[in-house]
C-alpha atoms as a PDB file:
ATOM      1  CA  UNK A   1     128.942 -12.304  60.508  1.00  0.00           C
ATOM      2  CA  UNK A   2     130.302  -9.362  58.820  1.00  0.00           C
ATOM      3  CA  UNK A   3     126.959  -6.450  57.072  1.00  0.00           C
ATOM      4  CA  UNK A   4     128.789  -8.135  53.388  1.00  0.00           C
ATOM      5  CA  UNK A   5     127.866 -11.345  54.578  1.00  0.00           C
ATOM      6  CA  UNK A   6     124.565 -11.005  55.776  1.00  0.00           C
ATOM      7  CA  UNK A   7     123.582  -8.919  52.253  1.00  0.00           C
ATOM      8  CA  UNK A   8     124.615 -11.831  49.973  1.00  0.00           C
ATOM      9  CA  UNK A   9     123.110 -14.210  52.548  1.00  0.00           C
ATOM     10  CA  UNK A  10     119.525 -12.332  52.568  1.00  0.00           C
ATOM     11  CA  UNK A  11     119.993 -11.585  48.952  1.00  0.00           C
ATOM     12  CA  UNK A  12     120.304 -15.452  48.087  1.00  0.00           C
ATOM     13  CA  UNK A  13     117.341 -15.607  50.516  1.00  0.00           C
ATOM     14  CA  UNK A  14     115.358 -14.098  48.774  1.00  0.00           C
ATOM     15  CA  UNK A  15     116.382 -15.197  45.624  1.00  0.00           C
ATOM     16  CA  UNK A  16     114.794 -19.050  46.472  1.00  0.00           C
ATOM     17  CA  UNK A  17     112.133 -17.842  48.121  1.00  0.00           C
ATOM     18  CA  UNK A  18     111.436 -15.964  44.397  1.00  0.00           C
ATOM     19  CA  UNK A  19     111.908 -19.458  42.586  1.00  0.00           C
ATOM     20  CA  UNK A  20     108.984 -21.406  44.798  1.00  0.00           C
ATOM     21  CA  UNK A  21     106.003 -23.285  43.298  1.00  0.00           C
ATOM     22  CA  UNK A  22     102.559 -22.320  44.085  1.00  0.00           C
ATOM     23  CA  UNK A  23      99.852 -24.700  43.247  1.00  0.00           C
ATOM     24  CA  UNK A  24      96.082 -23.872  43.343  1.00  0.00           C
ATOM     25  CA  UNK A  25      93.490 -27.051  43.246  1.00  0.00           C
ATOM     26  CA  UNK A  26      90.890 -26.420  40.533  1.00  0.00           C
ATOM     27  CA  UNK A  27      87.618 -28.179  39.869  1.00  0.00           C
ATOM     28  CA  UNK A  28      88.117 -30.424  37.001  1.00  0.00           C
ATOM     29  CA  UNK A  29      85.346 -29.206  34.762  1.00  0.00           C
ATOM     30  CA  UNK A  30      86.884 -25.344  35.154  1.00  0.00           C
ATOM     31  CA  UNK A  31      88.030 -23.508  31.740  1.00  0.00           C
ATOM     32  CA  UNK A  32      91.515 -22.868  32.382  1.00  0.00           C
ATOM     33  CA  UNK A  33      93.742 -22.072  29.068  1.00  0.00           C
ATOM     34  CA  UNK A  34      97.139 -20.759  30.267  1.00  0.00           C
ATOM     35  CA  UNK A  35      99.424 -21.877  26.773  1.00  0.00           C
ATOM     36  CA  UNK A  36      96.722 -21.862  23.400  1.00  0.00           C
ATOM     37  CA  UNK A  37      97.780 -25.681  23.401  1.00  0.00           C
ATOM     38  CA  UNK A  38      95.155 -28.182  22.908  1.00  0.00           C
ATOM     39  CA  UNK A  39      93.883 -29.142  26.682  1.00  0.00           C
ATOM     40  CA  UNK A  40      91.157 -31.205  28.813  1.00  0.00           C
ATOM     41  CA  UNK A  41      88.428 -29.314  27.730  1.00  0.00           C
ATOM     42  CA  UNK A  42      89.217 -28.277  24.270  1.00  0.00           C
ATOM     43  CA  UNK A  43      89.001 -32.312  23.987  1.00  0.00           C
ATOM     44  CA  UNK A  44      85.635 -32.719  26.514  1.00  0.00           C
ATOM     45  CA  UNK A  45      83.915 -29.796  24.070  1.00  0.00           C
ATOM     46  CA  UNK A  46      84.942 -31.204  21.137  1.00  0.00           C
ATOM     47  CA  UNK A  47      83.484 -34.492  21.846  1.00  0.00           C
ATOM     48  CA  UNK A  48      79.959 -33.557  23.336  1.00  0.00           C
ATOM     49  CA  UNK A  49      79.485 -31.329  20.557  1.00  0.00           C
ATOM     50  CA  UNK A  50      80.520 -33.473  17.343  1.00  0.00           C
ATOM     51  CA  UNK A  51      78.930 -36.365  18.682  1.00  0.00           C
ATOM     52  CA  UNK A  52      75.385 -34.326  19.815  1.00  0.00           C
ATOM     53  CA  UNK A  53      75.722 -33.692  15.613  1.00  0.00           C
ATOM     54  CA  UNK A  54      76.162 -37.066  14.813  1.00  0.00           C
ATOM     55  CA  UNK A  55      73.335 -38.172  16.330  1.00  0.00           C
ATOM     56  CA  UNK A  56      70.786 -35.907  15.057  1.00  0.00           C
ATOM     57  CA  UNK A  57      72.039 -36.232  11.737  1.00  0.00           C
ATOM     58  CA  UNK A  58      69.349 -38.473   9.120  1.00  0.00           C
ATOM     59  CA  UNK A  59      71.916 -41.821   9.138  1.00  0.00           C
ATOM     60  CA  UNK A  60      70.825 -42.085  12.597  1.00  0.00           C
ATOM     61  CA  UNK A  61      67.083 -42.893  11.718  1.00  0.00           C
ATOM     62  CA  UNK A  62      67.616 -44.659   9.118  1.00  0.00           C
ATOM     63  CA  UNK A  63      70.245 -47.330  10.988  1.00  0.00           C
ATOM     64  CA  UNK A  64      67.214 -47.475  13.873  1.00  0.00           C
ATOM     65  CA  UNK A  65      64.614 -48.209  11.142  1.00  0.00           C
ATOM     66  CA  UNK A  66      66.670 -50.506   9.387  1.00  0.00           C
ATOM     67  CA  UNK A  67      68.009 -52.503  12.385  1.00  0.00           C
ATOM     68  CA  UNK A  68      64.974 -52.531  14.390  1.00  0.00           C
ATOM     69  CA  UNK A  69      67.142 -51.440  17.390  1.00  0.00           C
ATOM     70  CA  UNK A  70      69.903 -48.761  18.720  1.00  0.00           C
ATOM     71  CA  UNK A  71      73.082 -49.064  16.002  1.00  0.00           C
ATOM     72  CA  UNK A  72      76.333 -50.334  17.740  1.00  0.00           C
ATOM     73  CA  UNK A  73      79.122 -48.126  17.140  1.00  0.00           C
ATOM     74  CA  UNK A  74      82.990 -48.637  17.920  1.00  0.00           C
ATOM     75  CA  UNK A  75      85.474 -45.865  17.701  1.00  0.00           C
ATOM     76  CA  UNK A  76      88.851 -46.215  15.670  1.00  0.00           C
ATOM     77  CA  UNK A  77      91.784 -44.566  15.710  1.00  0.00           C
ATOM     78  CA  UNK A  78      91.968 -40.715  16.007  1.00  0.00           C
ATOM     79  CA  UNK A  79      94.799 -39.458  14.704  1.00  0.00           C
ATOM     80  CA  UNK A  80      97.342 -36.729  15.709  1.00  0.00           C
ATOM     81  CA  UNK A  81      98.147 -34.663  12.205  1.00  0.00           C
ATOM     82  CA  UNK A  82      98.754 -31.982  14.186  1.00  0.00           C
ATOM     83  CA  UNK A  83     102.223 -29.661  15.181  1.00  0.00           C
ATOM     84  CA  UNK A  84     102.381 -30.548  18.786  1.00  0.00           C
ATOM     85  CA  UNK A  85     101.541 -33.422  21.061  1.00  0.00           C
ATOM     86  CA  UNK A  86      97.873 -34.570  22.153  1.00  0.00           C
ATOM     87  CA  UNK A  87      96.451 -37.371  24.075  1.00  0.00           C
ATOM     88  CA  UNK A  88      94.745 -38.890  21.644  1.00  0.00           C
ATOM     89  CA  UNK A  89      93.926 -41.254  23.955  1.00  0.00           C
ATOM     90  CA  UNK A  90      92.165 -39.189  26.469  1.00  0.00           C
ATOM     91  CA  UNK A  91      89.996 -37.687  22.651  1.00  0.00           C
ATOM     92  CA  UNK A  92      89.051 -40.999  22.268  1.00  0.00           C
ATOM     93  CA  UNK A  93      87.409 -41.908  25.546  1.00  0.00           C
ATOM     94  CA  UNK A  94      85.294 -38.435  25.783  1.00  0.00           C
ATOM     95  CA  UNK A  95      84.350 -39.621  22.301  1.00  0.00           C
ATOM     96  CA  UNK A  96      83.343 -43.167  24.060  1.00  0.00           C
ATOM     97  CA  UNK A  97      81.742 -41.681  26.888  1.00  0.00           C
ATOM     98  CA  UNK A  98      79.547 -39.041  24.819  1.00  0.00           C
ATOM     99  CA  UNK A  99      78.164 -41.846  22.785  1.00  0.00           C
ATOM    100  CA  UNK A 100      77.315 -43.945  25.491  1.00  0.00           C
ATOM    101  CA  UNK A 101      75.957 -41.785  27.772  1.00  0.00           C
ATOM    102  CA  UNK A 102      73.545 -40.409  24.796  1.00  0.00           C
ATOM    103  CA  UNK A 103      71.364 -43.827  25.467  1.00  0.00           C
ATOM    104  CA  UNK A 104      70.976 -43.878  21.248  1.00  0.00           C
ATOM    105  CA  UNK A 105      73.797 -46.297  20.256  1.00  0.00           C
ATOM    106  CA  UNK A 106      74.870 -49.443  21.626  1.00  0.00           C
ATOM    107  CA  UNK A 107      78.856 -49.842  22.080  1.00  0.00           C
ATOM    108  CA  UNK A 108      81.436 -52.219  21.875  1.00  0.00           C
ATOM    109  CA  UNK A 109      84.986 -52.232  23.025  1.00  0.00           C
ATOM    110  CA  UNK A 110      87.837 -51.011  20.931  1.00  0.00           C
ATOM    111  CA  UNK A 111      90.464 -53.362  19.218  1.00  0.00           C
ATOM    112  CA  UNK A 112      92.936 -53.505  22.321  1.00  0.00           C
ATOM    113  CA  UNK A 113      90.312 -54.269  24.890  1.00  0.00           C
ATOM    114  CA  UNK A 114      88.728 -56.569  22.826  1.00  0.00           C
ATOM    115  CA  UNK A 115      92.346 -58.386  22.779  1.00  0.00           C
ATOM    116  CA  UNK A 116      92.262 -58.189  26.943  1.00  0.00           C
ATOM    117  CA  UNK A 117      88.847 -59.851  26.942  1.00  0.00           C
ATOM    118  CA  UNK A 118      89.982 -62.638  24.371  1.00  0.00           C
ATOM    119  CA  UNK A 119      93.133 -63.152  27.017  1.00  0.00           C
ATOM    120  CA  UNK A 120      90.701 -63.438  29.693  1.00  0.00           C
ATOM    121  CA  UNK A 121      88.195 -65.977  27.599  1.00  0.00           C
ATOM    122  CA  UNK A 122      91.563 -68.107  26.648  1.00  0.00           C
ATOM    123  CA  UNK A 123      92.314 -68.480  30.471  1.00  0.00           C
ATOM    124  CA  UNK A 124      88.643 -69.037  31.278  1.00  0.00           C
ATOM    125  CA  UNK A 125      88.924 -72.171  29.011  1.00  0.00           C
ATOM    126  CA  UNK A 126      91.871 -73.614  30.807  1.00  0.00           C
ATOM    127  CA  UNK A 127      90.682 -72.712  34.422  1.00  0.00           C
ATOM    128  CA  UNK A 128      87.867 -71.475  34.756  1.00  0.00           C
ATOM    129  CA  UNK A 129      84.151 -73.852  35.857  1.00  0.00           C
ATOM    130  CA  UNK A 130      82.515 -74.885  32.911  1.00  0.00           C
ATOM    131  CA  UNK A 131      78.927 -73.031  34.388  1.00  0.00           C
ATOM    132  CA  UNK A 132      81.098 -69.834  34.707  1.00  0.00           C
ATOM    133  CA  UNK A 133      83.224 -69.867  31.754  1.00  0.00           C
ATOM    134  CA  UNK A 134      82.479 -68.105  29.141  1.00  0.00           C
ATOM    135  CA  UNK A 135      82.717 -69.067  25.145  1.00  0.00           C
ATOM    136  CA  UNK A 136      84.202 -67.662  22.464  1.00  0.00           C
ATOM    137  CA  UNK A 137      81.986 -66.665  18.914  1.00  0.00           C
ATOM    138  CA  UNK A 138      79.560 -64.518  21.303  1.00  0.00           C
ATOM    139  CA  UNK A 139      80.885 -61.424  20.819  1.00  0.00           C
ATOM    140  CA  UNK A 140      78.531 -58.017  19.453  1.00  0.00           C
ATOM    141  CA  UNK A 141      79.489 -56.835  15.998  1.00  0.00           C
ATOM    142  CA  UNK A 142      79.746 -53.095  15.034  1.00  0.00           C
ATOM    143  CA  UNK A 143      77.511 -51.790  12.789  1.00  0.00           C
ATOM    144  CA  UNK A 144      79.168 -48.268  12.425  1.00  0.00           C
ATOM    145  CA  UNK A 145      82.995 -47.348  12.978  1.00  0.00           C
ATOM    146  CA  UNK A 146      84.086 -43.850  13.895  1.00  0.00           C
ATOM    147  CA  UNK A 147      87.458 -42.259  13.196  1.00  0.00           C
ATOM    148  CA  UNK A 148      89.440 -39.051  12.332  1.00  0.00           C
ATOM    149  CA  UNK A 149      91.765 -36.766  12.631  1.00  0.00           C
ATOM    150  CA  UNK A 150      92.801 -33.441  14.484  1.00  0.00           C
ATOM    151  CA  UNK A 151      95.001 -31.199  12.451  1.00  0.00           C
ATOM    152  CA  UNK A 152      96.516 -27.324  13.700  1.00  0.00           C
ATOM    153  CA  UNK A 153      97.760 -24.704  12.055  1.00  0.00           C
ATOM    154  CA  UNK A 154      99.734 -21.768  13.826  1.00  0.00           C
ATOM    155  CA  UNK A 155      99.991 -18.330  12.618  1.00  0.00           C
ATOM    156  CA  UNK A 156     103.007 -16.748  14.200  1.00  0.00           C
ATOM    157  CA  UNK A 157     104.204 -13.193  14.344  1.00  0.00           C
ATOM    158  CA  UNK A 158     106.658 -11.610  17.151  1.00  0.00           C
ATOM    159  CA  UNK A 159     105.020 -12.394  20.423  1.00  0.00           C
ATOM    160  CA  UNK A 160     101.108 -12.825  19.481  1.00  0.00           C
ATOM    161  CA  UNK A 161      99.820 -16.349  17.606  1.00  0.00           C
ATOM    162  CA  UNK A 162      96.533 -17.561  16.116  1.00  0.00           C
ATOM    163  CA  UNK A 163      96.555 -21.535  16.720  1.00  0.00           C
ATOM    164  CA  UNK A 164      93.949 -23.448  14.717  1.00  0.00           C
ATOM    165  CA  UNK A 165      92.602 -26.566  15.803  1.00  0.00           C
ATOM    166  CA  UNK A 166      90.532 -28.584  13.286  1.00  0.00           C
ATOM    167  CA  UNK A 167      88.913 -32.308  14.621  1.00  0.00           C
ATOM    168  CA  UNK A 168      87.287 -33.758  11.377  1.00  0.00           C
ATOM    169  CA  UNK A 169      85.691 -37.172  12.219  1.00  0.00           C
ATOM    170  CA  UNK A 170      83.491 -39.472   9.920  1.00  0.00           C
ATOM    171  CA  UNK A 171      81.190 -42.325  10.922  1.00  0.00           C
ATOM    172  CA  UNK A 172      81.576 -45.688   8.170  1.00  0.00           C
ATOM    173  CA  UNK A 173      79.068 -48.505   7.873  1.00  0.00           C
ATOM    174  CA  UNK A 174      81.258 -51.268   8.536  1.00  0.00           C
ATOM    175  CA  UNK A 175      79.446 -53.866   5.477  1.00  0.00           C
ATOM    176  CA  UNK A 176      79.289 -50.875   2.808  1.00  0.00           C
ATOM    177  CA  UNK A 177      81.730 -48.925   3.744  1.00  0.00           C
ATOM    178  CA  UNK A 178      79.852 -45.932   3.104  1.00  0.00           C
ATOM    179  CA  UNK A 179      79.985 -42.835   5.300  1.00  0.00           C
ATOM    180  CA  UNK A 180      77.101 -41.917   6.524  1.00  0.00           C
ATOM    181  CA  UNK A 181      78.528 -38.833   8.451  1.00  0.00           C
ATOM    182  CA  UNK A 182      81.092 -36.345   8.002  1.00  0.00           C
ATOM    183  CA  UNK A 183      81.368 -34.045  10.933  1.00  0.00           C
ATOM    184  CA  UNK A 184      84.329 -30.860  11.213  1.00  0.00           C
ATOM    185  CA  UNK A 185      84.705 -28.588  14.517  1.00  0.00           C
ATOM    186  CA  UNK A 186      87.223 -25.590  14.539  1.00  0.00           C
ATOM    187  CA  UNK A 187      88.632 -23.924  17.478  1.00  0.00           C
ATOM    188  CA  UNK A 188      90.685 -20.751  17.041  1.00  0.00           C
ATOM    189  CA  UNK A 189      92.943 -19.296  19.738  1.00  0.00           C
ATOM    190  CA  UNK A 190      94.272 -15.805  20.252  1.00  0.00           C
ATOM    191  CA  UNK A 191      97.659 -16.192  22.335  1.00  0.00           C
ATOM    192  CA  UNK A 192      99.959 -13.038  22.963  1.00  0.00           C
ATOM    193  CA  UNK A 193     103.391 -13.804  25.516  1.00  0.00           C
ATOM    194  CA  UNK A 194     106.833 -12.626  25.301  1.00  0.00           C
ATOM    195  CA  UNK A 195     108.537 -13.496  22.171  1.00  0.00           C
ATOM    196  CA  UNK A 196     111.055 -15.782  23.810  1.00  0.00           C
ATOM    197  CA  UNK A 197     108.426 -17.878  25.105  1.00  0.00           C
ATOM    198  CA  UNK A 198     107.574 -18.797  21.545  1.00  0.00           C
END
């Protein structure tokens, strides 16, 4: 093979070799924020911390006192207000999982898995033993409902960003329809990259 040859051969080489992916296994809990995007633990903080302030707020006394017993809570839709994607989703169940593992509410399922369950009770009727089956009109009501909305706002200039984050959630009594709780947390990011990564 002629010295040409071998140069553009060792050049393109080299060139792949430049273009591999590297991938390093993390521990899931670790801080990692590599865009200024919303991530897992922007939506794991969130959570732990607006629900530790729901639940030392006064409504939470008061619903013990007045029910004789833990309130049962259900959350509702979170919505997405903001300029770029987020698992909602994935909001919602640290929002789930803080409340129940606080051992102060009680918890019931959310409107889809509700409608699973109901599937399941349907079949049960048809198929299912009559000393294992299991009837409909048992199911725990919610006393309180929680819901919200995350919202951004992106301050842009050249190659450096602010990017605002703002979760506001509120907690309703499902018969009144009061709310009983109004809780807001902010997260503010500093992001700098090159312009056309913008």
């Amino acid at each position: 093979m002629s010295s040409p040859r071998i140069f553009v051969a060792l050049a393109a080489a080299l060139a792949l070799s430049g273009c591999g992916t590297s991938v390093t296994r993390m521990d899931a809990g670790a801080v990692k924020d590599v865009s200024g995007h919303w991530n897992d633990t922007d939506s794991r903080l969130v959570a732990e911390e607006m629900i530790s302030d729901c639940l030392s707020r006064p409504w939470y006394s008061k619903a013990q006192a007045d029910l004789g017993k833990n309130p049962i809570v259900i959350v509702g839709a979170v919505r997405n207000q903001s300029s770029e994607h987020i698992a909602t989703d994935t909001f919602v169940e640290d929002l789930q999982r803080s409340l129940i593992n606080s051992g102060k509410v009680d918890f019931v399922a959310s409107k889809n898995e509700r409608g699973e369950v109901r599937d399941e009770r349907a079949d049960q009727d048809t198929h299912a033993s009559e000393d294992t089956r299991n009837a409909n009109g048992q199911e725990t009501g919610a006393n309180f409902m929680l819901s919200g909305t995350i919202n951004s706002i992106v301050d842009q200039e050249g190659g450096k960003a602010v990017v605002f984050f703002q979760t506001n959630l509120k907690l309703l009594n499902m018969k009144t329809h009061q709310i009983v709780w109004n809780g807001q947390k902010k997260i503010k990011k500093y992001v700098t990259r090159s312009r056309a990564a913008f």
